[in-house]
Each structure stands twice: as C-alpha cells, then as structure tokens.
Protein backbone atom coordinates (compact mmCIF):
# COMPACT_ATOMS: atom_id res chain seq x y z
CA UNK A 1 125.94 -9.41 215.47
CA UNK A 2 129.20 -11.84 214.92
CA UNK A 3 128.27 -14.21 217.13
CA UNK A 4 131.88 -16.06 216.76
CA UNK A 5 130.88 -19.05 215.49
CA UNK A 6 133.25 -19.50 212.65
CA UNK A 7 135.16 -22.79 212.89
CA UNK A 8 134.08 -23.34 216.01
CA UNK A 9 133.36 -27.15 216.10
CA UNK A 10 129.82 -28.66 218.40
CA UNK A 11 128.65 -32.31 219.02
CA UNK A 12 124.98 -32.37 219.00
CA UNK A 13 122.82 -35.51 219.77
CA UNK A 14 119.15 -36.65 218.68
CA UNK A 15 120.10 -34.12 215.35
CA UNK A 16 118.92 -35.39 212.41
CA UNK A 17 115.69 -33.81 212.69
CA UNK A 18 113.64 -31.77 215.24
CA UNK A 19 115.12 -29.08 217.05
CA UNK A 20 118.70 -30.34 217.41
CA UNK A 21 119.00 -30.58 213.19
CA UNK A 22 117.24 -26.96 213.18
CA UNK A 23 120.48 -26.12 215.34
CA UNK A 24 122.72 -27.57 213.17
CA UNK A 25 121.14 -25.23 210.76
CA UNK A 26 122.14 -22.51 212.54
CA UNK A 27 125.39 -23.39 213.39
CA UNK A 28 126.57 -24.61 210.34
CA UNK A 29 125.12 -21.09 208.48
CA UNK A 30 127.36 -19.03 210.99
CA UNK A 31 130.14 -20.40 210.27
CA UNK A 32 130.55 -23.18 212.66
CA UNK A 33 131.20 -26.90 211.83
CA UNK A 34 129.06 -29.99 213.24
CA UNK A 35 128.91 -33.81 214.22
CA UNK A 36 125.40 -35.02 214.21
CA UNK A 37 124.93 -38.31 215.90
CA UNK A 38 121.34 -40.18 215.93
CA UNK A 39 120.22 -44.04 216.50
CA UNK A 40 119.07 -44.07 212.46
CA UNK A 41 122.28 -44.23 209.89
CA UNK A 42 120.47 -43.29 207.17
CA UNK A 43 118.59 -40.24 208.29
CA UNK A 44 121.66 -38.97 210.15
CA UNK A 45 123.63 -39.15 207.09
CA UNK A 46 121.17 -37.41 205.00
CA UNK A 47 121.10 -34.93 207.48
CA UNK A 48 124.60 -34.56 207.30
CA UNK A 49 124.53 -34.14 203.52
CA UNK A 50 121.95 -31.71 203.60
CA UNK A 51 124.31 -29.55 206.22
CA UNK A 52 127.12 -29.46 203.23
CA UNK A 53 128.69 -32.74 203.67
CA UNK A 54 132.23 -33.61 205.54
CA UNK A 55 133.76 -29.80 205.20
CA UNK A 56 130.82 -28.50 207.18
CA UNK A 57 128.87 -32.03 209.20
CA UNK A 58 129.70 -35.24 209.51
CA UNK A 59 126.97 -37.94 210.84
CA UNK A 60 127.82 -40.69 213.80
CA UNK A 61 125.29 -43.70 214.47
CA UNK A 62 124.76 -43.27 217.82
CA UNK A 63 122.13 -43.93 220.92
CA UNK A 64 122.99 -42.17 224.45
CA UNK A 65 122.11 -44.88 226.47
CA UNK A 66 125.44 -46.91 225.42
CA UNK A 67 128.04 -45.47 227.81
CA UNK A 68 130.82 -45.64 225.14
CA UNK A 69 128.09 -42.89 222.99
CA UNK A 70 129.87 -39.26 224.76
CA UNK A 71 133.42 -40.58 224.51
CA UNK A 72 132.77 -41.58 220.80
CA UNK A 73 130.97 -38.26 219.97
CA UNK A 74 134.19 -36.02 221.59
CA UNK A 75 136.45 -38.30 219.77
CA UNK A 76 134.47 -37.82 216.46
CA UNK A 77 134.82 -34.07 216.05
CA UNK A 78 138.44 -34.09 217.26
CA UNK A 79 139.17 -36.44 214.89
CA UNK A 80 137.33 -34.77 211.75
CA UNK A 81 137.55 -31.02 212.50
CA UNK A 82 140.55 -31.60 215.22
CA UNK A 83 139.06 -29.11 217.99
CA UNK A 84 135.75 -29.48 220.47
CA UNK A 85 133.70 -26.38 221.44
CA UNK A 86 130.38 -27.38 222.72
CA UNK A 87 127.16 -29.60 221.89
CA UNK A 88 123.83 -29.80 221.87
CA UNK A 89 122.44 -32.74 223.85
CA UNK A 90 118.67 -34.13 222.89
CA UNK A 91 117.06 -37.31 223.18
CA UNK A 92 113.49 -38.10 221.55
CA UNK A 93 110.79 -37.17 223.81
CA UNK A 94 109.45 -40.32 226.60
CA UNK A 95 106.66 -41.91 225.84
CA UNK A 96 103.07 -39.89 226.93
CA UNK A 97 100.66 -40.68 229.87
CA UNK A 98 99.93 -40.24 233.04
CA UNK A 99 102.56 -40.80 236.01
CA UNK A 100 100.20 -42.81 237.84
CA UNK A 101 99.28 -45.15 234.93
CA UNK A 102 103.20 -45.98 233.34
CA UNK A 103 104.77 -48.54 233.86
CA UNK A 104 108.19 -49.26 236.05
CA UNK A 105 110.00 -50.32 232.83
CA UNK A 106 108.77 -47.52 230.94
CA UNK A 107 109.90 -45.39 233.74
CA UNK A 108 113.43 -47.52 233.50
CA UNK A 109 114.03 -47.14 229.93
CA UNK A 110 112.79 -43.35 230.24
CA UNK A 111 115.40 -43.00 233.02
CA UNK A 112 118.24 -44.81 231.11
CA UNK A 113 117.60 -42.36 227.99
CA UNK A 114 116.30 -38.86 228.80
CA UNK A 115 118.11 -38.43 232.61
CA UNK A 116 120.62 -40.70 232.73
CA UNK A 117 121.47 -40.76 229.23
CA UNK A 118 121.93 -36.97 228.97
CA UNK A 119 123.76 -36.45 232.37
CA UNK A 120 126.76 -38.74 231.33
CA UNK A 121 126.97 -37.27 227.87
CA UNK A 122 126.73 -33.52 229.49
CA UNK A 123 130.09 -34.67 232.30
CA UNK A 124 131.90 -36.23 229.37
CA UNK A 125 131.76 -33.68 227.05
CA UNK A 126 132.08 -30.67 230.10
CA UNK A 127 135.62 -32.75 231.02
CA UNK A 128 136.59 -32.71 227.12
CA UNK A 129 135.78 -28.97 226.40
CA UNK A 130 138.63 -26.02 226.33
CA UNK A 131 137.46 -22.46 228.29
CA UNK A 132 134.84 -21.21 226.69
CA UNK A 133 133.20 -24.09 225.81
CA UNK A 134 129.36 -24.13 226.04
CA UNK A 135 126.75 -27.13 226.49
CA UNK A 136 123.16 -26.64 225.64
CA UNK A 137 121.07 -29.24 227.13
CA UNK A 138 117.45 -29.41 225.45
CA UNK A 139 114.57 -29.55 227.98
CA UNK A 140 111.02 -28.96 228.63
CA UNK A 141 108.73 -26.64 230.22
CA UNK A 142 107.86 -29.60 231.68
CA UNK A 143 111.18 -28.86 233.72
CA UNK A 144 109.16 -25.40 235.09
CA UNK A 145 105.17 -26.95 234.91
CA UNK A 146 103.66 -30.17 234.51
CA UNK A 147 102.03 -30.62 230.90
CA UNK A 148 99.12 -32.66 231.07
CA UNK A 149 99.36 -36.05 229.80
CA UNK A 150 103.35 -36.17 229.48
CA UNK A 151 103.85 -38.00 233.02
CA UNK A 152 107.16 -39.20 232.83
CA UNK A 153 108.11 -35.91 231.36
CA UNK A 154 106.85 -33.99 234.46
CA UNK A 155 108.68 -36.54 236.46
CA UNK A 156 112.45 -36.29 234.71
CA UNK A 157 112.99 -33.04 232.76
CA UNK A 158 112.83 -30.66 236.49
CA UNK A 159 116.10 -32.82 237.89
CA UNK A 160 117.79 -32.65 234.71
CA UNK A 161 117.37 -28.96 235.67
CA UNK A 162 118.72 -29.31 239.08
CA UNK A 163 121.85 -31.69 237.47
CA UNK A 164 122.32 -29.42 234.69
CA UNK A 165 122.85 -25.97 237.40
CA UNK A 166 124.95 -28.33 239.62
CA UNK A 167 127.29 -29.27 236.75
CA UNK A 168 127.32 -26.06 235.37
CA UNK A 169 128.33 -24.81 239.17
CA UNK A 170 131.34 -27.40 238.40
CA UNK A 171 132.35 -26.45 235.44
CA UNK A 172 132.39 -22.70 235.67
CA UNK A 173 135.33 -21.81 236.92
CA UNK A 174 136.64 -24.02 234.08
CA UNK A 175 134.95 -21.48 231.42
CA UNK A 176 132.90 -23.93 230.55
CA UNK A 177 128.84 -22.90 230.73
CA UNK A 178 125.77 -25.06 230.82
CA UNK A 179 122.40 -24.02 229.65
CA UNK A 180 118.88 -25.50 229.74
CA UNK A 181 116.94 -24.75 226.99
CA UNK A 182 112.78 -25.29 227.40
CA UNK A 183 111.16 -25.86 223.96
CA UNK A 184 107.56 -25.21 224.07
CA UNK A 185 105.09 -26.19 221.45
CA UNK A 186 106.81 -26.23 218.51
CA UNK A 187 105.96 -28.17 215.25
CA UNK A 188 108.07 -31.02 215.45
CA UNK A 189 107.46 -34.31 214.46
CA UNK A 190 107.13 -34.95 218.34
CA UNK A 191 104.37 -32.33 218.84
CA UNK A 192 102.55 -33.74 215.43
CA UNK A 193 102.51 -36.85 217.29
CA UNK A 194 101.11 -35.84 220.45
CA UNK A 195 98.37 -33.79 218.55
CA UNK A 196 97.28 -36.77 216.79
CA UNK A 197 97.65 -39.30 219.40
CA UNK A 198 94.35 -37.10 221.12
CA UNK A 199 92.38 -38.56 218.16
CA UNK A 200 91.32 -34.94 216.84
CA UNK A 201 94.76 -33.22 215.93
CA UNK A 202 93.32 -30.22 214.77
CA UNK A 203 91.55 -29.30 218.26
CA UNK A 204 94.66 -30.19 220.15
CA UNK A 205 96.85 -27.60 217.83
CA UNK A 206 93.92 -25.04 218.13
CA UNK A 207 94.05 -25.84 222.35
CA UNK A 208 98.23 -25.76 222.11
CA UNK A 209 97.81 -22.43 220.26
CA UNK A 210 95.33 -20.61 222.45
CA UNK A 211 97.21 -20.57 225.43
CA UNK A 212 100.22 -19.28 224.09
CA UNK A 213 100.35 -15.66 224.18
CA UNK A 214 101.79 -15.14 220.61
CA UNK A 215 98.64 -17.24 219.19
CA UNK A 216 100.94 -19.71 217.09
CA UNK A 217 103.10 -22.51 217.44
CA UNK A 218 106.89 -22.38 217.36
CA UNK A 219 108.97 -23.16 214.40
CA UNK A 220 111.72 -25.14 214.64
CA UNK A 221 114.44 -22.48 213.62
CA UNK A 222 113.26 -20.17 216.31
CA UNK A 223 114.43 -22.51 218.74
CA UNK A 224 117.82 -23.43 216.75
CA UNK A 225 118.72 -19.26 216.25
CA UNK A 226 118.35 -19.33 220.37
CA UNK A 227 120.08 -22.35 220.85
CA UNK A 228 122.97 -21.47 218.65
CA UNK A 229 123.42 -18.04 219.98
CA UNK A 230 123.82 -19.69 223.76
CA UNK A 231 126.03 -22.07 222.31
CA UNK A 232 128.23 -18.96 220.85
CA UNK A 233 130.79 -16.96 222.33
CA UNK A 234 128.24 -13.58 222.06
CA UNK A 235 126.35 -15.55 224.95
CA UNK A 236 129.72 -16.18 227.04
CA UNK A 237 128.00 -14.70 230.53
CA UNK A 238 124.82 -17.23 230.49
CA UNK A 239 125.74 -20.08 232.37
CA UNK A 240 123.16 -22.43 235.19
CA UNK A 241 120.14 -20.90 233.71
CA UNK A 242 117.15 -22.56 232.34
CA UNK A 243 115.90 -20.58 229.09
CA UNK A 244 112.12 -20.84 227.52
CA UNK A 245 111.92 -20.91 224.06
CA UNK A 246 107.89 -21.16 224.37
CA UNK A 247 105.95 -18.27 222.73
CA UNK A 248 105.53 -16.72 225.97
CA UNK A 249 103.13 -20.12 227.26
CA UNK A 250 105.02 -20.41 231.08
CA UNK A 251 103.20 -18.29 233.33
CA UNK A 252 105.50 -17.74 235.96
CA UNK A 253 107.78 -15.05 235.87
C-alpha cells in the first residue's frame, strides 16, 4: 500500500528515542520528511543524523512545558521543509506510584508536562495544519484501565482522551484528524525501567508477558508502522478514536 507519505512533512515531540524516534523511522522510510524535537541536544541530533541528516530530519532542543515549544516546532518544519502535515506528540512517561502516595508537586509537574503540555502543543499545531493534516497523540492503556503502580498515569492519560476527541470534534470539519494512540508493553527504555525499578526485572517482563495474549512484548517499530500509517493520508477516515497498540492486553472490547 502507498500510504502517501512522500514529502509530506510531521513535527514529532519526545523523538529521539522510544516510540516517537521508532516513528520517525517509519516516516522518514516512506518517504516523508521529519523535525524531531527533545529536551537533550545531543541525543536529538544524533537521532536526527541517524534519520539521514537535514534532507530527510532535522533535530530542535525542545521541552513542551515552555509555551513558546508548539509555535517553535510549526515554525521549524516550515522553515526547513517549507510545508506542515501532522506530528506526533509524546512526552516521557510520569513518574510511578501509587495515586494515593504522590505528591501535589509531582502531580503539578506531571500536569504541566504530560496533560497540559500535550494539549497546547496538539491546539497549536491543529490551528497550523492544512486539510488533511493528521495529529497522533501518544497515550496509554492507562487512558482505557488503570495499570498498577503508574498512579499519576491512571489519573492523566483518560482526559487527555476526552481532550484529544473534543479537539478532534473541532478540528474535523477543518480536515484535520486527531488520534490517540495506546502503547502497551513495549520494550522501551521506559518499560526497562519500570521492570527493574520492581527489584527482579526478569519476573516483571515474564508477569508483563503473560497477560498479553500474543505471549511477548511489543517492539518499538510495531508501534511506529501503526502510528505512521494514522498519521498518513491511507488512514484519512480515522479521526476521535483512541487506538491500542498492546498485543491484544486490554480486555474490553
């Protein structure tokens, strides 16, 4: 399938690892050009390299909880590829534990980065984009079913869901869709982290991967081929939907 991609021209946050690089992977291999933005300069220029350099990626220093961050991102790949399509918007997981036992300023930063954070980049960019443009906003399952242990997690990720739908309600008859996607376990540096933070990583992974119905954890290019192929034109009818990318791990139907 030509999933249109070619030239096409995406934004896409938290990507110089982890599932948002694994979609510049994608992206970038169909034809499609990228600006990768990420708090590290060094990794997301690396990252960029790796992608092919200024003719295919470019890298931006960049945190979303500065309110200038969307604005700068939209001007970025005007300015370097001269057209906007769509982006990818990720932040780092929050930090694990139990709702009842974090914090108020862990729930503040939390706020100010994963809900906050992604909401103004997700109206900024929607406002800049052309018909058929396409946002992909990466989620949780958390946003369908509490996962144990990731309280503030539980707490955020289900009214990005209800934000994302209501924007994409906005938007629509603009052309311009909006898509949660819901990683499951999938071997990121995030989910390595979690594993060992139990104190026996090894059980954890074996747990993770026994309730999953495919009996393995999720690479991260499964997740990018999805998330590019909303992001494309071939996906132009999905819009306020919420997408698991999980192995089949979400019970309900």
């Amino acid at each position: 399938m030509d999933l249109g991609l070619t030239d096409r021209v995406y934004v896409l946050t938290g990507a110089s690892r982890g599932l948002g690089y694994a979609t510049a992977q994608s992206l970038v291999a169909d034809g499609a050009r990228v600006v990768l933005s990420a708090r590290d300069p060094e990794a997301v220029a690396a990252a960029a390299k790796r992608l092919g350099g200024p003719e295919h990626a470019v890298g931006v220093t960049a945190d979303l909880t500065d309110p200038e961050t969307p604005g700068q991102l939209v001007a970025a790949a005007q300015q370097h590829f001269g057209r906007l399509d769509g982006a990818l918007i990720s932040v780092g997981g929050p930090p694990a534990g139990n709702a009842a036992a974090i914090s108020d300023e862990q729930w503040r930063l939390s706020f100010e980065t994963v809900f906050l954070g992604s909401i103004r980049a997700v109206r900024t960019i929607a406002a800049a984009l052309p018909e058929g443009g396409a946002i992909g906003l990466v989620l949780s399952t958390s946003a369908r079913g509490p996962v144990p242990g990731l309280g503030i997690s539980n707490g955020l990720r289900p009214g990005l869901v209800g934000a994302a739908k209501d924007i994409a309600d906005d938007y629509g008859p603009r052309g311009v869709r909006v898509v949660g996607l819901l990683p499951g376990r999938i071997l990121t540096d995030r989910n390595r982290e979690l594993f060992a933070a139990t104190g026996d990583p090894e059980r954890a992974q074996a747990e993770a991967v026994a309730i999953i119905p495919l009996r393995r954890l999720g690479d991260p290019g499964e997740f990018g081929r999805v998330a590019a192929f909303v992001l494309s034109p071939a996906a132009s009818y999905l819009t306020g939907i919420t997408l698991p990318v999980d192995g089949g791990a979400l019970r309900g139907l």
